[in-house]
C-alpha atoms as a PDB file:
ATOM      1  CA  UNK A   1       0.000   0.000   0.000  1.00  0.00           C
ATOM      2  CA  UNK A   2       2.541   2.805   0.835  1.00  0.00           C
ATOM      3  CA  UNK A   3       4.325   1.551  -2.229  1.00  0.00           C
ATOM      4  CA  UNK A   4       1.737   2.253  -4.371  1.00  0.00           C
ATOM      5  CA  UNK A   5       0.478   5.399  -2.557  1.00  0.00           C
ATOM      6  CA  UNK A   6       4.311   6.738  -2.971  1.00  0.00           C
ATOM      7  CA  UNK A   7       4.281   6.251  -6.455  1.00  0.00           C
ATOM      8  CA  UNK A   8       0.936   8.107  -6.739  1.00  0.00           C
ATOM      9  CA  UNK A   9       2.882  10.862  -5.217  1.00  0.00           C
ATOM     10  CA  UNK A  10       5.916  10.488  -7.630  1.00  0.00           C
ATOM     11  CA  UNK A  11       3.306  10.721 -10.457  1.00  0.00           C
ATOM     12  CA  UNK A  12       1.856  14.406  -9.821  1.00  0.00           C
ATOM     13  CA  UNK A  13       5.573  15.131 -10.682  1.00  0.00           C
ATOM     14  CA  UNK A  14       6.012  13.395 -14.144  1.00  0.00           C
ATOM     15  CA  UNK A  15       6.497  15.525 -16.865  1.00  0.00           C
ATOM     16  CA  UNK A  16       5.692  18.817 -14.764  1.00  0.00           C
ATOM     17  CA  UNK A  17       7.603  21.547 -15.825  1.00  0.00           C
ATOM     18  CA  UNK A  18       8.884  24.111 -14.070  1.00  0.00           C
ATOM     19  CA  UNK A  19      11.027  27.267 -15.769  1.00  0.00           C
ATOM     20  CA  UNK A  20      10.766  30.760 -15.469  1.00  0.00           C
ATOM     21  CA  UNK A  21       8.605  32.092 -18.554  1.00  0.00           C
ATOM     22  CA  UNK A  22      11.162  35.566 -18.679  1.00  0.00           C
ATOM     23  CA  UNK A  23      14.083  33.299 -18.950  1.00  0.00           C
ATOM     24  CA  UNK A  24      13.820  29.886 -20.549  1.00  0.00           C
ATOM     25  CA  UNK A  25      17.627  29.414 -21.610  1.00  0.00           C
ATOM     26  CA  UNK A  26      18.300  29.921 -17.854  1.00  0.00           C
ATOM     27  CA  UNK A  27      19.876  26.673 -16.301  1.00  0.00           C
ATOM     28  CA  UNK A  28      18.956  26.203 -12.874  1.00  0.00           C
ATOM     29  CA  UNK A  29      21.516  26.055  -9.827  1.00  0.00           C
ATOM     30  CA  UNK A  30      21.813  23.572  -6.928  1.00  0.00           C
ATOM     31  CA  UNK A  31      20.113  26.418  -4.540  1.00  0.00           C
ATOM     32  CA  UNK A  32      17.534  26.581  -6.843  1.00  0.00           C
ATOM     33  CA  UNK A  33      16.381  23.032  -7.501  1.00  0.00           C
ATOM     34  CA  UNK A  34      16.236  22.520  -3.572  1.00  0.00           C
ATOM     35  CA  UNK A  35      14.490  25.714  -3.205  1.00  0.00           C
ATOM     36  CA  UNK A  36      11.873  24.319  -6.775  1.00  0.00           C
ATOM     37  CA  UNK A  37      11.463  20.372  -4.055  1.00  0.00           C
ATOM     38  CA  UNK A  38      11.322  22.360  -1.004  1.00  0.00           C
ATOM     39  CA  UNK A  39       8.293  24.922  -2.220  1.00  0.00           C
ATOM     40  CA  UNK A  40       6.944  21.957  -4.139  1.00  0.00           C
ATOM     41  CA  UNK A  41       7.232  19.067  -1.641  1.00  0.00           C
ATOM     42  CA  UNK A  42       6.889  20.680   1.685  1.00  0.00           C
ATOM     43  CA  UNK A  43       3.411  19.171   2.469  1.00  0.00           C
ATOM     44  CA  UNK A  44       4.497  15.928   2.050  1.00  0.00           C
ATOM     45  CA  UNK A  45       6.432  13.244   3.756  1.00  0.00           C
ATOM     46  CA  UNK A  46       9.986  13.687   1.970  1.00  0.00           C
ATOM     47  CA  UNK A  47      13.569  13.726   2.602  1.00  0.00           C
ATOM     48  CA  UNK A  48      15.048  15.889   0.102  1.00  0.00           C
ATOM     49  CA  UNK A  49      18.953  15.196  -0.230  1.00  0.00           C
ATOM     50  CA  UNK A  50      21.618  17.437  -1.797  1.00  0.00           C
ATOM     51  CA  UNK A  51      22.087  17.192  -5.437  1.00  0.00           C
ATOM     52  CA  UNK A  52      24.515  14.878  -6.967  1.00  0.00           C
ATOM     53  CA  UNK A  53      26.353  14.080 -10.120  1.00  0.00           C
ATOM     54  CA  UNK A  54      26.413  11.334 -12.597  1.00  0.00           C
ATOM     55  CA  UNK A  55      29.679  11.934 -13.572  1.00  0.00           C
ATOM     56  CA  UNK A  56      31.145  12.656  -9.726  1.00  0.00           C
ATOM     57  CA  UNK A  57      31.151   9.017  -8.474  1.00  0.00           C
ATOM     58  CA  UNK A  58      32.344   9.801  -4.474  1.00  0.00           C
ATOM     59  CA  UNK A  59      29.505  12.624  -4.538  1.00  0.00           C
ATOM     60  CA  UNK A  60      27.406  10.050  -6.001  1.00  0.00           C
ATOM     61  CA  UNK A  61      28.027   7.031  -3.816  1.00  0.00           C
ATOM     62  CA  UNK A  62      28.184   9.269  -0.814  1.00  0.00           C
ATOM     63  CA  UNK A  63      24.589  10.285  -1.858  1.00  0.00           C
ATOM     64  CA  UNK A  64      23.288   7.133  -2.336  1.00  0.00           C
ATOM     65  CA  UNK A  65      24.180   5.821   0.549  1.00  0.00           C
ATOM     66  CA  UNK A  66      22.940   8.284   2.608  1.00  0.00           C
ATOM     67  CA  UNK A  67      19.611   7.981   0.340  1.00  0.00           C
ATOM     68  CA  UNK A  68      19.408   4.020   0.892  1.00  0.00           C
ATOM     69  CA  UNK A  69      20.078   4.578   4.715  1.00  0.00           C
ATOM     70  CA  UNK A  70      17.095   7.109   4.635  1.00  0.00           C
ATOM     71  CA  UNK A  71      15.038   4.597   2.264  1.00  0.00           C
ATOM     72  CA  UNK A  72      15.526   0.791   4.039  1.00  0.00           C
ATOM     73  CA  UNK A  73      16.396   1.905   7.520  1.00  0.00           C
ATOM     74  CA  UNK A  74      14.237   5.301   8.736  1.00  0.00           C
ATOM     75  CA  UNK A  75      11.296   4.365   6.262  1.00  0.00           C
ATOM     76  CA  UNK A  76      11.512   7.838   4.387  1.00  0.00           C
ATOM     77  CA  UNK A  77      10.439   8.661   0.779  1.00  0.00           C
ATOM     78  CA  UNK A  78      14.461  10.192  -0.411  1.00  0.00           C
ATOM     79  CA  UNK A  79      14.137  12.728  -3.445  1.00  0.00           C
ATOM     80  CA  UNK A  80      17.818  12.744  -4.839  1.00  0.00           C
ATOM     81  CA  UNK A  81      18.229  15.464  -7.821  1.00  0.00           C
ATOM     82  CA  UNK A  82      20.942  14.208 -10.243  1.00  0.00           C
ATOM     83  CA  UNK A  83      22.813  16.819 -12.451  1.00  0.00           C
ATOM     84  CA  UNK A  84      23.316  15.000 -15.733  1.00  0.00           C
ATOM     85  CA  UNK A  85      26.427  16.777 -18.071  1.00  0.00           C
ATOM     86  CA  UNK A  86      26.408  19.659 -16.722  1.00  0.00           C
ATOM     87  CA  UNK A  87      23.323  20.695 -17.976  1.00  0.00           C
ATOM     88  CA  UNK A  88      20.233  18.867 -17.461  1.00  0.00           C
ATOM     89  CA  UNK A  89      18.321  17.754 -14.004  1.00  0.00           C
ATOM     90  CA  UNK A  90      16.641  14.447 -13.365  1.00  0.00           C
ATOM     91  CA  UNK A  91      15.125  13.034 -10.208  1.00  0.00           C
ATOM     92  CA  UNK A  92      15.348   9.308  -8.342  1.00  0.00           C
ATOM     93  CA  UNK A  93      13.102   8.692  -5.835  1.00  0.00           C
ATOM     94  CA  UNK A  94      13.882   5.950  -3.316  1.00  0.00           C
ATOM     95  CA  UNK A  95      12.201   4.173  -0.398  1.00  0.00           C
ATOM     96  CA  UNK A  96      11.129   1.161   0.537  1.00  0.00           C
ATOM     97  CA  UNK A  97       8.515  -1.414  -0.582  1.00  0.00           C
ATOM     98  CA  UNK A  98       6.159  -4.025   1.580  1.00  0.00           C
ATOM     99  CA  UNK A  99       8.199  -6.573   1.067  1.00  0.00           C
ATOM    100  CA  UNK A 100      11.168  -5.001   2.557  1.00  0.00           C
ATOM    101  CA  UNK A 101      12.754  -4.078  -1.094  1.00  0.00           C
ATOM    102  CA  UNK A 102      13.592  -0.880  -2.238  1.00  0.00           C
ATOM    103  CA  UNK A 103      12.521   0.836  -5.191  1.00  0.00           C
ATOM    104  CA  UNK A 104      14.418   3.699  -7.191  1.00  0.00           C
ATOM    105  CA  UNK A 105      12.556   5.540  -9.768  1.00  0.00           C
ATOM    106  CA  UNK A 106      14.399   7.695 -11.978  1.00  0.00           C
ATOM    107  CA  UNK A 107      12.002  10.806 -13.557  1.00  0.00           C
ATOM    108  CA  UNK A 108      13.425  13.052 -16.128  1.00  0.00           C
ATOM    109  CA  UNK A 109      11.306  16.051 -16.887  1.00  0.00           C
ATOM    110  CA  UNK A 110      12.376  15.467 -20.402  1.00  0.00           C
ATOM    111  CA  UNK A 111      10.843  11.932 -21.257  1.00  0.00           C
ATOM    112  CA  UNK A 112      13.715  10.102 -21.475  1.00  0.00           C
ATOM    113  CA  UNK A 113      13.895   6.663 -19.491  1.00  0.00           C
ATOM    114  CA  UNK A 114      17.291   5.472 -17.640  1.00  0.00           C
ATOM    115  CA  UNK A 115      17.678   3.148 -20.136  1.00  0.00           C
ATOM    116  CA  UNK A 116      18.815   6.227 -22.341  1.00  0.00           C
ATOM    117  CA  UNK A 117      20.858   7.440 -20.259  1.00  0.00           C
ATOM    118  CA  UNK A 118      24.509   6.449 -21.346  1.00  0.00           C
ATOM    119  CA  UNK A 119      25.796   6.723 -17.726  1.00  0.00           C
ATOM    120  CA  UNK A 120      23.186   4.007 -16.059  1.00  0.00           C
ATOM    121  CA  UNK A 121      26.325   1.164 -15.794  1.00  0.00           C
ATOM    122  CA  UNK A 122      27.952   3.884 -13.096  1.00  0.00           C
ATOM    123  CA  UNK A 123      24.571   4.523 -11.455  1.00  0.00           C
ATOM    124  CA  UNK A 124      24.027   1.272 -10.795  1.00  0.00           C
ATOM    125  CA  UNK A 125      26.986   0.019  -9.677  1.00  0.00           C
ATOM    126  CA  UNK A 126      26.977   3.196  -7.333  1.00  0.00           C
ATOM    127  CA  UNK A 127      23.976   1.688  -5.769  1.00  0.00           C
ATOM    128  CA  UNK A 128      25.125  -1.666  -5.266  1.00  0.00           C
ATOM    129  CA  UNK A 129      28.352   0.088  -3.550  1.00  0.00           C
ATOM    130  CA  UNK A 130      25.832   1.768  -1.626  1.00  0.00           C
ATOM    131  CA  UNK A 131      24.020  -1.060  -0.712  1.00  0.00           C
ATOM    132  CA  UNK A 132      27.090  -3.715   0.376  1.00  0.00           C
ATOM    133  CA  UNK A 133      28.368  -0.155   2.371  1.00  0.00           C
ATOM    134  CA  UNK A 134      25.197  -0.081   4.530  1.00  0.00           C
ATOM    135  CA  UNK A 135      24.869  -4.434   4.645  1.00  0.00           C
ATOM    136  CA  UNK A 136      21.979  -4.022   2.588  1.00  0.00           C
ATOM    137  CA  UNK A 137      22.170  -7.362   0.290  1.00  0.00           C
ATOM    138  CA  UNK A 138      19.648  -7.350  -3.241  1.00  0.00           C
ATOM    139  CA  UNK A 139      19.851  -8.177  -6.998  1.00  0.00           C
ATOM    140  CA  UNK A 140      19.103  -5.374  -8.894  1.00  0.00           C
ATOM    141  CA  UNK A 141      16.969  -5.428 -11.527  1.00  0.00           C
ATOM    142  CA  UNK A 142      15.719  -2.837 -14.109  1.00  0.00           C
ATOM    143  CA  UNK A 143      11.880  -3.059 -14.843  1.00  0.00           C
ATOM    144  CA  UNK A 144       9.734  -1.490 -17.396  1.00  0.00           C
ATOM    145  CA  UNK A 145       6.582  -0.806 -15.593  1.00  0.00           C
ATOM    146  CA  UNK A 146       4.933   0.963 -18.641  1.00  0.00           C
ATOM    147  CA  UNK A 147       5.271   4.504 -17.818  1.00  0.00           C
ATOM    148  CA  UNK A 148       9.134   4.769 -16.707  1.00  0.00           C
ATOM    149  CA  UNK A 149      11.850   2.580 -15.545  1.00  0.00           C
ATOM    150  CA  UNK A 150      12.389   1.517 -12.234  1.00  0.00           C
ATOM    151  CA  UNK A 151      15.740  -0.325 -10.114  1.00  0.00           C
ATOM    152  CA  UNK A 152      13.435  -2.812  -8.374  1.00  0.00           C
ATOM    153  CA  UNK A 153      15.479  -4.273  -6.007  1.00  0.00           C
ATOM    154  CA  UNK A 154      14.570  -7.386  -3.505  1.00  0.00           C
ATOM    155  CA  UNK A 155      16.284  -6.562  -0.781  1.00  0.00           C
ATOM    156  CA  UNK A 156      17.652  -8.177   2.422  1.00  0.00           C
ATOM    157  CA  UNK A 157      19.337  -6.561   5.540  1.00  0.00           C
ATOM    158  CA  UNK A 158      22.129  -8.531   7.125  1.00  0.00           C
END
């Protein structure tokens, strides 16, 4: 049930885009994408984490572990903004299933799916590192749920 009611959540969030009308070839900063979450996510029951970098693996593992800490261990819905290139923003959302797995959605305001992403070999083996840091054991497993890709992963605690 919270599974489903989380990605309910996630889905009021697809596709929605947010720019500033006077300047569309702005990019937006760190400060302001927290600032965008914060304003846009303050009624609900999120931890929103600082931004990270595909291409900065220690910022990235660092952030994913402290996202799969907040996800399998406190129970919390983690928002993690990822700076792709230098110059585009997509989300993962993390947190943890009935059945004591953990999910990872991966939203980019663009369209595109993970899968398209050129980079998803470093993500994932990010999370794994992630995972084995925090003795969180799981095969990963990318699934096509119709709308967007998810890392499903069945996950055990040791």
């Amino acid at each position: 049930q919270q599974g489903q009611n989380t990605h309910e959540q996630v889905d009021k969030f697809r596709n929605e885009h947010i720019f500033d009308q006077n300047h569309e070839d702005l990019w937006y900063t760190e400060d302001q994408i927290m600032s965008l979450l914060q304003n846009q996510l303050f009624a609900e029951p999120y931890r929103i984490l600082a931004q990270t970098q595909l291409e900065h693996v220690d910022l990235l593992r660092a952030n994913l572990v402290e996202a799969v800490y907040y996800s399998m261990f406190e129970r919390q819905v983690v928002v993690l903004p990822i700076h792709l290139h230098g110059n585009h923003w997509v989300g993962a959302v993390l947190y943890r299933t009935a059945s004591r797995g953990l999910r990872m959605i991966y939203i980019d305001p663009m369209g595109s799916s993970i899968e398209d992403e050129h980079n998803v070999v470093q993500l994932v083996e990010a999370l794994k590192w992630a995972m084995l840091e925090l003795g969180v054991d799981g095969k990963l497993e990318l699934k096509d749920n119709g709308e967007e890709y998810d890392i499903e992963i069945e996950a055990t605690v040791f």
